[in-house]
Protein backbone atom coordinates (compact mmCIF):
# COMPACT_ATOMS: atom_id res chain seq x y z
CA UNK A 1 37.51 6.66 -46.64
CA UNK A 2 36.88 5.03 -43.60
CA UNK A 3 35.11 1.47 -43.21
CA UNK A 4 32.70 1.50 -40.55
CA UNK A 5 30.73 -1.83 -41.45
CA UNK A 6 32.42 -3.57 -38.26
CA UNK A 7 30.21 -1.72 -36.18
CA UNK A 8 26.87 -3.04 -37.86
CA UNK A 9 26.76 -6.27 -36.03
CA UNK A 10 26.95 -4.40 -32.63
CA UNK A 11 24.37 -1.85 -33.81
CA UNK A 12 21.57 -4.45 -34.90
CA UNK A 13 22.46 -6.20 -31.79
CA UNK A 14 22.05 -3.34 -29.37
CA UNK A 15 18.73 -2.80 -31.55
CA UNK A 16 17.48 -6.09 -30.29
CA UNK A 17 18.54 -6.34 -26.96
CA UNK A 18 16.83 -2.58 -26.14
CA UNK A 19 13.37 -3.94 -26.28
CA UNK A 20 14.57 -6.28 -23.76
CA UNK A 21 16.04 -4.09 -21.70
CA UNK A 22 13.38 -1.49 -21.55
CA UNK A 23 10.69 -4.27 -20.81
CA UNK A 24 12.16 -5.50 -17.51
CA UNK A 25 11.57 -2.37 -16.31
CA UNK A 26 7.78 -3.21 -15.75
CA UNK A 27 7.67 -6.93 -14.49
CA UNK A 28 4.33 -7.85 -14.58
CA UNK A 29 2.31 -10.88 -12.63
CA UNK A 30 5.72 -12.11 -10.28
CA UNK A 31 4.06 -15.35 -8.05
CA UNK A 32 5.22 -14.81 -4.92
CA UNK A 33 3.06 -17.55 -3.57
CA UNK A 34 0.76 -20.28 -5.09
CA UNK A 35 -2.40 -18.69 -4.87
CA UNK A 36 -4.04 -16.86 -7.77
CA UNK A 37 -3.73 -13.58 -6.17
CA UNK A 38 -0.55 -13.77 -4.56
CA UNK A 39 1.13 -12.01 -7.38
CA UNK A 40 2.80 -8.62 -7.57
CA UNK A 41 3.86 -5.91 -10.48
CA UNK A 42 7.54 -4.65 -9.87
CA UNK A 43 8.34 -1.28 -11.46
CA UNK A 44 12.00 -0.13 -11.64
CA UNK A 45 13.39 3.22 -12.44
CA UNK A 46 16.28 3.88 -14.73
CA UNK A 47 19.28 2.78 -13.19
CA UNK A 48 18.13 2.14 -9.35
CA UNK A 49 20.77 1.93 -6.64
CA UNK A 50 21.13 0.84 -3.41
CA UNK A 51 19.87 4.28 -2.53
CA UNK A 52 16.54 3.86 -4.34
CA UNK A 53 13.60 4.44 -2.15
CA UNK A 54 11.48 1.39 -2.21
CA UNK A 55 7.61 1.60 -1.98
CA UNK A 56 5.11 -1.67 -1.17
CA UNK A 57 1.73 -0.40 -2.94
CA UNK A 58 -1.59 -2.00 -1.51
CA UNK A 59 -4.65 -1.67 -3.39
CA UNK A 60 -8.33 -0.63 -2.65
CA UNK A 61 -11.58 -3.21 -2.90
CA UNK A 62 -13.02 -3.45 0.78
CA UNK A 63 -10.69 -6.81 1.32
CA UNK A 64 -12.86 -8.25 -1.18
CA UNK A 65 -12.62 -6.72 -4.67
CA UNK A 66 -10.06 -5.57 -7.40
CA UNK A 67 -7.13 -6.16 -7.27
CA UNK A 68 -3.27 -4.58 -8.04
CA UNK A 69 -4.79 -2.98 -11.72
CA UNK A 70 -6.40 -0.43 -9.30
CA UNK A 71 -3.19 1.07 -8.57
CA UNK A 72 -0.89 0.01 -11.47
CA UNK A 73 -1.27 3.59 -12.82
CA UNK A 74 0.13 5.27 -9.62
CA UNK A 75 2.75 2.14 -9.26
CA UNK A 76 3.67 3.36 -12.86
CA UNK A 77 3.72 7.43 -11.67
CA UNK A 78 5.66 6.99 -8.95
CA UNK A 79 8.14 4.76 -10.56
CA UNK A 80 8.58 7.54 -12.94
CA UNK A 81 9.39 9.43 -10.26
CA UNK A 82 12.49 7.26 -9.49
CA UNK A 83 11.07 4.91 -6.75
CA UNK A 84 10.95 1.24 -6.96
CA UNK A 85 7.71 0.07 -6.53
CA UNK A 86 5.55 -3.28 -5.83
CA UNK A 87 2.57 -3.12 -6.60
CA UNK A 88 1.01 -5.80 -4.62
CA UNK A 89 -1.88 -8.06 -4.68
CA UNK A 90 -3.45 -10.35 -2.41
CA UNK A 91 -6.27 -12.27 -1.07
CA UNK A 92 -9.78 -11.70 -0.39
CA UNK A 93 -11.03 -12.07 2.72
CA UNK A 94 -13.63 -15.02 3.36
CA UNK A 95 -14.87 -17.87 5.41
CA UNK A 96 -11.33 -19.57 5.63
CA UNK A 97 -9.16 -16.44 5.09
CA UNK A 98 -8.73 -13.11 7.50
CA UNK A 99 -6.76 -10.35 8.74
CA UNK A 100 -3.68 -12.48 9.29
CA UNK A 101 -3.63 -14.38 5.99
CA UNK A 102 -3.73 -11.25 4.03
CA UNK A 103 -0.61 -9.38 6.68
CA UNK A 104 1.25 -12.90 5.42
CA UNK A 105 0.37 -12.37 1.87
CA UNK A 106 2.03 -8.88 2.46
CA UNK A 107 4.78 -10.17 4.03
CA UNK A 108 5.46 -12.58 1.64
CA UNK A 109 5.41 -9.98 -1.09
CA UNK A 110 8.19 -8.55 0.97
CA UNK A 111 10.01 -11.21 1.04
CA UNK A 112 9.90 -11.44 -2.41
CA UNK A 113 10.93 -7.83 -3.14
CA UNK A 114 13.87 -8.30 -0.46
CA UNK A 115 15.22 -11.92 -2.63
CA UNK A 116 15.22 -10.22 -5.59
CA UNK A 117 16.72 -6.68 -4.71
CA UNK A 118 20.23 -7.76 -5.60
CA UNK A 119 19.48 -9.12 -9.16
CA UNK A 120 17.68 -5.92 -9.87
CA UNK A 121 19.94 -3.24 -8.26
CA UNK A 122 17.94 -1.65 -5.18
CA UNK A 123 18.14 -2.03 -1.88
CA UNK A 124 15.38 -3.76 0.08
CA UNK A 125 16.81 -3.34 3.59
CA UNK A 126 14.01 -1.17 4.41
CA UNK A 127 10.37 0.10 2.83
CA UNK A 128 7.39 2.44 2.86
CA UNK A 129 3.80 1.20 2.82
CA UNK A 130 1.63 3.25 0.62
CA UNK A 131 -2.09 1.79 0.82
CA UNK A 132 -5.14 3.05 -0.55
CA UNK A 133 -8.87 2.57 1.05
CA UNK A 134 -8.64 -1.44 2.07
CA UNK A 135 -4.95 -1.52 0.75
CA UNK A 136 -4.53 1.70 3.21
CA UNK A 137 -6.04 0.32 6.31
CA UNK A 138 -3.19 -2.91 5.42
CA UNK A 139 -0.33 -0.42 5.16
CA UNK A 140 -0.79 0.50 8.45
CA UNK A 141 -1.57 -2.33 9.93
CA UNK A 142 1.26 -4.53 8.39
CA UNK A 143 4.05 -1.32 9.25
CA UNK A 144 2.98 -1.46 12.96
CA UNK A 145 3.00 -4.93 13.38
CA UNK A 146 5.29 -6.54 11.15
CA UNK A 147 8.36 -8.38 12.27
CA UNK A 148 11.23 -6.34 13.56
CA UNK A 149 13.39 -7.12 10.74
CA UNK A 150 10.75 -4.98 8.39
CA UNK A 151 12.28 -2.12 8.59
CA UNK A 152 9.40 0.35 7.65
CA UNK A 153 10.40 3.49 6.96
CA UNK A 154 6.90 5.58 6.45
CA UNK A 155 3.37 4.93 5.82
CA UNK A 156 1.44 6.91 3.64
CA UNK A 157 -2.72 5.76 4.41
CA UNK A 158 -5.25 7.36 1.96
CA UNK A 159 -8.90 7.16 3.02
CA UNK A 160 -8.06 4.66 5.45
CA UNK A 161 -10.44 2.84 7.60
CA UNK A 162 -8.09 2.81 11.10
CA UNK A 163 -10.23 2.83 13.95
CA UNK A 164 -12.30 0.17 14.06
CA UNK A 165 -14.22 0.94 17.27
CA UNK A 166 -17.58 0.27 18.94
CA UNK A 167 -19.08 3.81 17.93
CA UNK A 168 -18.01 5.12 15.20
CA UNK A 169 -17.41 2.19 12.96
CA UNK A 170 -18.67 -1.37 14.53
CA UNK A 171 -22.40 -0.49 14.94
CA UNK A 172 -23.27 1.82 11.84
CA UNK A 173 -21.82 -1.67 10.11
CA UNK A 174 -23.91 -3.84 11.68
CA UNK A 175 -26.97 -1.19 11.19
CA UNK A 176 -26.28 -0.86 7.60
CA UNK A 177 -26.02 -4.73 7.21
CA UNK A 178 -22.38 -4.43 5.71
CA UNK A 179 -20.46 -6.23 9.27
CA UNK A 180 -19.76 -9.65 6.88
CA UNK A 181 -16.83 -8.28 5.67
CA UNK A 182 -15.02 -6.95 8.89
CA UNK A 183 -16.35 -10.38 10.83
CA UNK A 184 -14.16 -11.93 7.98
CA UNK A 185 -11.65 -9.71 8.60
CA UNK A 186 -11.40 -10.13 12.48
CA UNK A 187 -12.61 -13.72 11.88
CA UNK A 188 -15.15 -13.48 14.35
CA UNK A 189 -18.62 -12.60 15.01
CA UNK A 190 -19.88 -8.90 16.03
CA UNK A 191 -22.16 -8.80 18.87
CA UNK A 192 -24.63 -5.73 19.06
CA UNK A 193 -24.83 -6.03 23.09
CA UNK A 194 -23.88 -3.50 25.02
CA UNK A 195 -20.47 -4.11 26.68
CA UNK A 196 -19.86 -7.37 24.40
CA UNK A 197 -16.02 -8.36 23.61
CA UNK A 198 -14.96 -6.87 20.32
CA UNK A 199 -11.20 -7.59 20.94
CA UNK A 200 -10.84 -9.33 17.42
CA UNK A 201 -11.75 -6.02 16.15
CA UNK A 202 -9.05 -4.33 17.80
CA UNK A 203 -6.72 -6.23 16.91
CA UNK A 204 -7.13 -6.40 13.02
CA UNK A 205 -7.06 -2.07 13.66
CA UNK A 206 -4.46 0.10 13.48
CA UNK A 207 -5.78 2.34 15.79
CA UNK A 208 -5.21 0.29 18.43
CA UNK A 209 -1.56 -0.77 17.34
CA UNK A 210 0.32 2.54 16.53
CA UNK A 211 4.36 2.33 16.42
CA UNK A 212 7.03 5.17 15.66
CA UNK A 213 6.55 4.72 12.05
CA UNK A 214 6.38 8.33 10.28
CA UNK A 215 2.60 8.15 9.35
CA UNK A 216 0.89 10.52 6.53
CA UNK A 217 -3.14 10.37 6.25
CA UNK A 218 -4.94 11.40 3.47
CA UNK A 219 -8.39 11.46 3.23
CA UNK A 220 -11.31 13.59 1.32
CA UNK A 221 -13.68 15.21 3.22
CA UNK A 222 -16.43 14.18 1.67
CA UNK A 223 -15.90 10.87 1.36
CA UNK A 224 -18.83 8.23 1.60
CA UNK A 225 -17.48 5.24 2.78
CA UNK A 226 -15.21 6.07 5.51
CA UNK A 227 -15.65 9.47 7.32
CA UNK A 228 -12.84 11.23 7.24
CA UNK A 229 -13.46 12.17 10.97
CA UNK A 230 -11.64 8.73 11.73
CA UNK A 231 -8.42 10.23 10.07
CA UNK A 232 -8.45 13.15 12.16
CA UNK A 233 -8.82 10.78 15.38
CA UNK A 234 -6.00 8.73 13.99
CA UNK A 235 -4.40 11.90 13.40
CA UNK A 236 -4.51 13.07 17.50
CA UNK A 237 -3.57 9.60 18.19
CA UNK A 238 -0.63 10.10 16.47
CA UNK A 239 0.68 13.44 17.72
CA UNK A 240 -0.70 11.80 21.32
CA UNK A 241 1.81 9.56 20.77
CA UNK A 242 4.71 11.35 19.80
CA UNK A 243 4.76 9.94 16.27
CA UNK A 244 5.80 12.18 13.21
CA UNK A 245 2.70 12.65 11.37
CA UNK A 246 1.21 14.67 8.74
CA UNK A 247 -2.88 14.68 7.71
CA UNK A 248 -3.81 16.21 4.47
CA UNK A 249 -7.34 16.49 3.78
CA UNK A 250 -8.61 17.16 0.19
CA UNK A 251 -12.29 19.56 0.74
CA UNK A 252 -14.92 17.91 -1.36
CA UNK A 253 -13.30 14.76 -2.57
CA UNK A 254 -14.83 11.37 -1.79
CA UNK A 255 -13.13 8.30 -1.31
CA UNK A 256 -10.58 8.13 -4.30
CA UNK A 257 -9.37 10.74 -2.26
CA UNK A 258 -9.32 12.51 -5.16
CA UNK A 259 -6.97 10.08 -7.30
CA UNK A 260 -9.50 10.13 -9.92
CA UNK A 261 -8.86 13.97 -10.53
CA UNK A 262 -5.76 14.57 -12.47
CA UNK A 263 -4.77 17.50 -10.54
CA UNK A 264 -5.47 16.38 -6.53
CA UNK A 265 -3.94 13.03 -7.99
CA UNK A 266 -0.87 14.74 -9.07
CA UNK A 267 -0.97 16.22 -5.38
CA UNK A 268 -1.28 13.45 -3.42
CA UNK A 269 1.65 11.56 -5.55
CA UNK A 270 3.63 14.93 -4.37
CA UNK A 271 3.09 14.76 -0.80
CA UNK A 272 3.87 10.74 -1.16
CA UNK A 273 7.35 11.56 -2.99
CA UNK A 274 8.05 14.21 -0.02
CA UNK A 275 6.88 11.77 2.82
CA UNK A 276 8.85 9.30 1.40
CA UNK A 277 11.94 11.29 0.87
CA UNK A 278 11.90 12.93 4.08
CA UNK A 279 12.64 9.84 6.23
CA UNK A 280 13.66 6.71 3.78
């Protein structure tokens, strides 16, 4: 009869090392700045390759809530799906911080992802943005006006707030008492005057910024916060421009967009895998 008790050791040491293994998958709370928030959660499939589709994940919270635990659970899905992802955080906006220090933040978490893509297996020579609410209104403000060595290849902008215009977003703020946050945001005041300069305002919106970025909108259409109506603008802009563009619009969802619904959650994860996978 055969002795097999040489193999022991290696068994009980592959039993301890799994654990190990399988953990690093899911890297939790990576600084990639000093700040409290400027953390991010990396998420690695099984084996990822230079051919891995990488995804940057921004979170929802009007620029001023939450943070990255509001879309850990799609980071996770669409990990499982075979994409890495970051799922980034970042900082609120405030009296000292704006627009441009949260684009940085992003950009640093990008940096990050890129420094680190050869100890982990992937390749972070190029990325899609996928943003949600606040986080969605980032993604497409950080793909069109990133640095040229970004190479971005999609968006994907759920329930985004992308046209920050006179009409249909600037005054029903300032009616409703809410402008704080965008005047934070542009870091600058909003004047109600007729005719009155709200160039800070265009330039912390998409709108006004579009590129040749392969864009995807999705947005429910009864959402409460941000009328879908601006999608469908952003939408014509798009085609306008020439840009490849798809808008999905989810009938009687509000401003999760529906990721709070396990089925129109597992649809919108779809059309992100497809997006993705059509142009990375």
């Amino acid at each position: 009869m055969k002795n097999y008790s040489f193999i022991l050791p290696f068994l009980a040491l592959l039993l301890v090392a799994s654990p190990a293994v399988f953990a690093q998958q899911h890297m939790y709370h990576q600084k990639y700045g000093s700040a409290k928030q400027q953390t991010l959660d990396l998420f690695l499939p099984k084996d990822p390759t230079k051919k891995t589709p990488v995804i940057i994940m921004l979170h929802g919270g009007a620029w001023t809530l939450g943070g990255n635990e509001y879309t850990d659970k799609h980071a996770r899905d669409m990990c499982s799906r075979g994409f890495v992802v970051a799922n980034v955080d970042y900082r609120y906006v405030n009296d000292s911080v704006h627009g441009d220090d949260l684009l940085d933040d992003i950009n640093n978490a990008v940096q990050w992802v890129q420094d680190n893509a050869k100890k982990y297996g992937y390749n972070a020579k190029s990325f899609n943005l996928v943003g949600i609410s606040a986080g969605a209104h980032l993604s497409l403000l950080y793909g069109y006006t990133a640095n040229a060595k970004r190479e971005i290849k999609s968006i994907t902008a759920m329930c985004a707030p992308s046209v920050f215009d006179e009409k249909t977003f600037l005054a029903p703020l300032y009616k409703q008492g809410r402008i704080k946050i965008l005047e934070d945001l542009a870091n600058a005041k909003y004047n109600p005057a007729p005719g009155a300069d709200i160039s800070a305002f265009k330039k912390v919106s998409p709108y006004f910024h579009i590129k040749n970025i392969p864009t995807q909108l999705i947005h429910g259409t009864s959402d409460e916060l941000v009328d879908y109506h601006i999608s469908v603008k952003f939408n014509e802009k798009l085609k306008e421009m020439n840009v490849p563009a798809n808008l999905i619009l989810r009938p009687g969802k509000g401003h999760d967009v529906g990721m709070n619904s396990p089925d129109t959650e597992q649809a919108n994860l779809e059309a992100i895998d497809i997006w993705i996978k059509k142009f990375d």
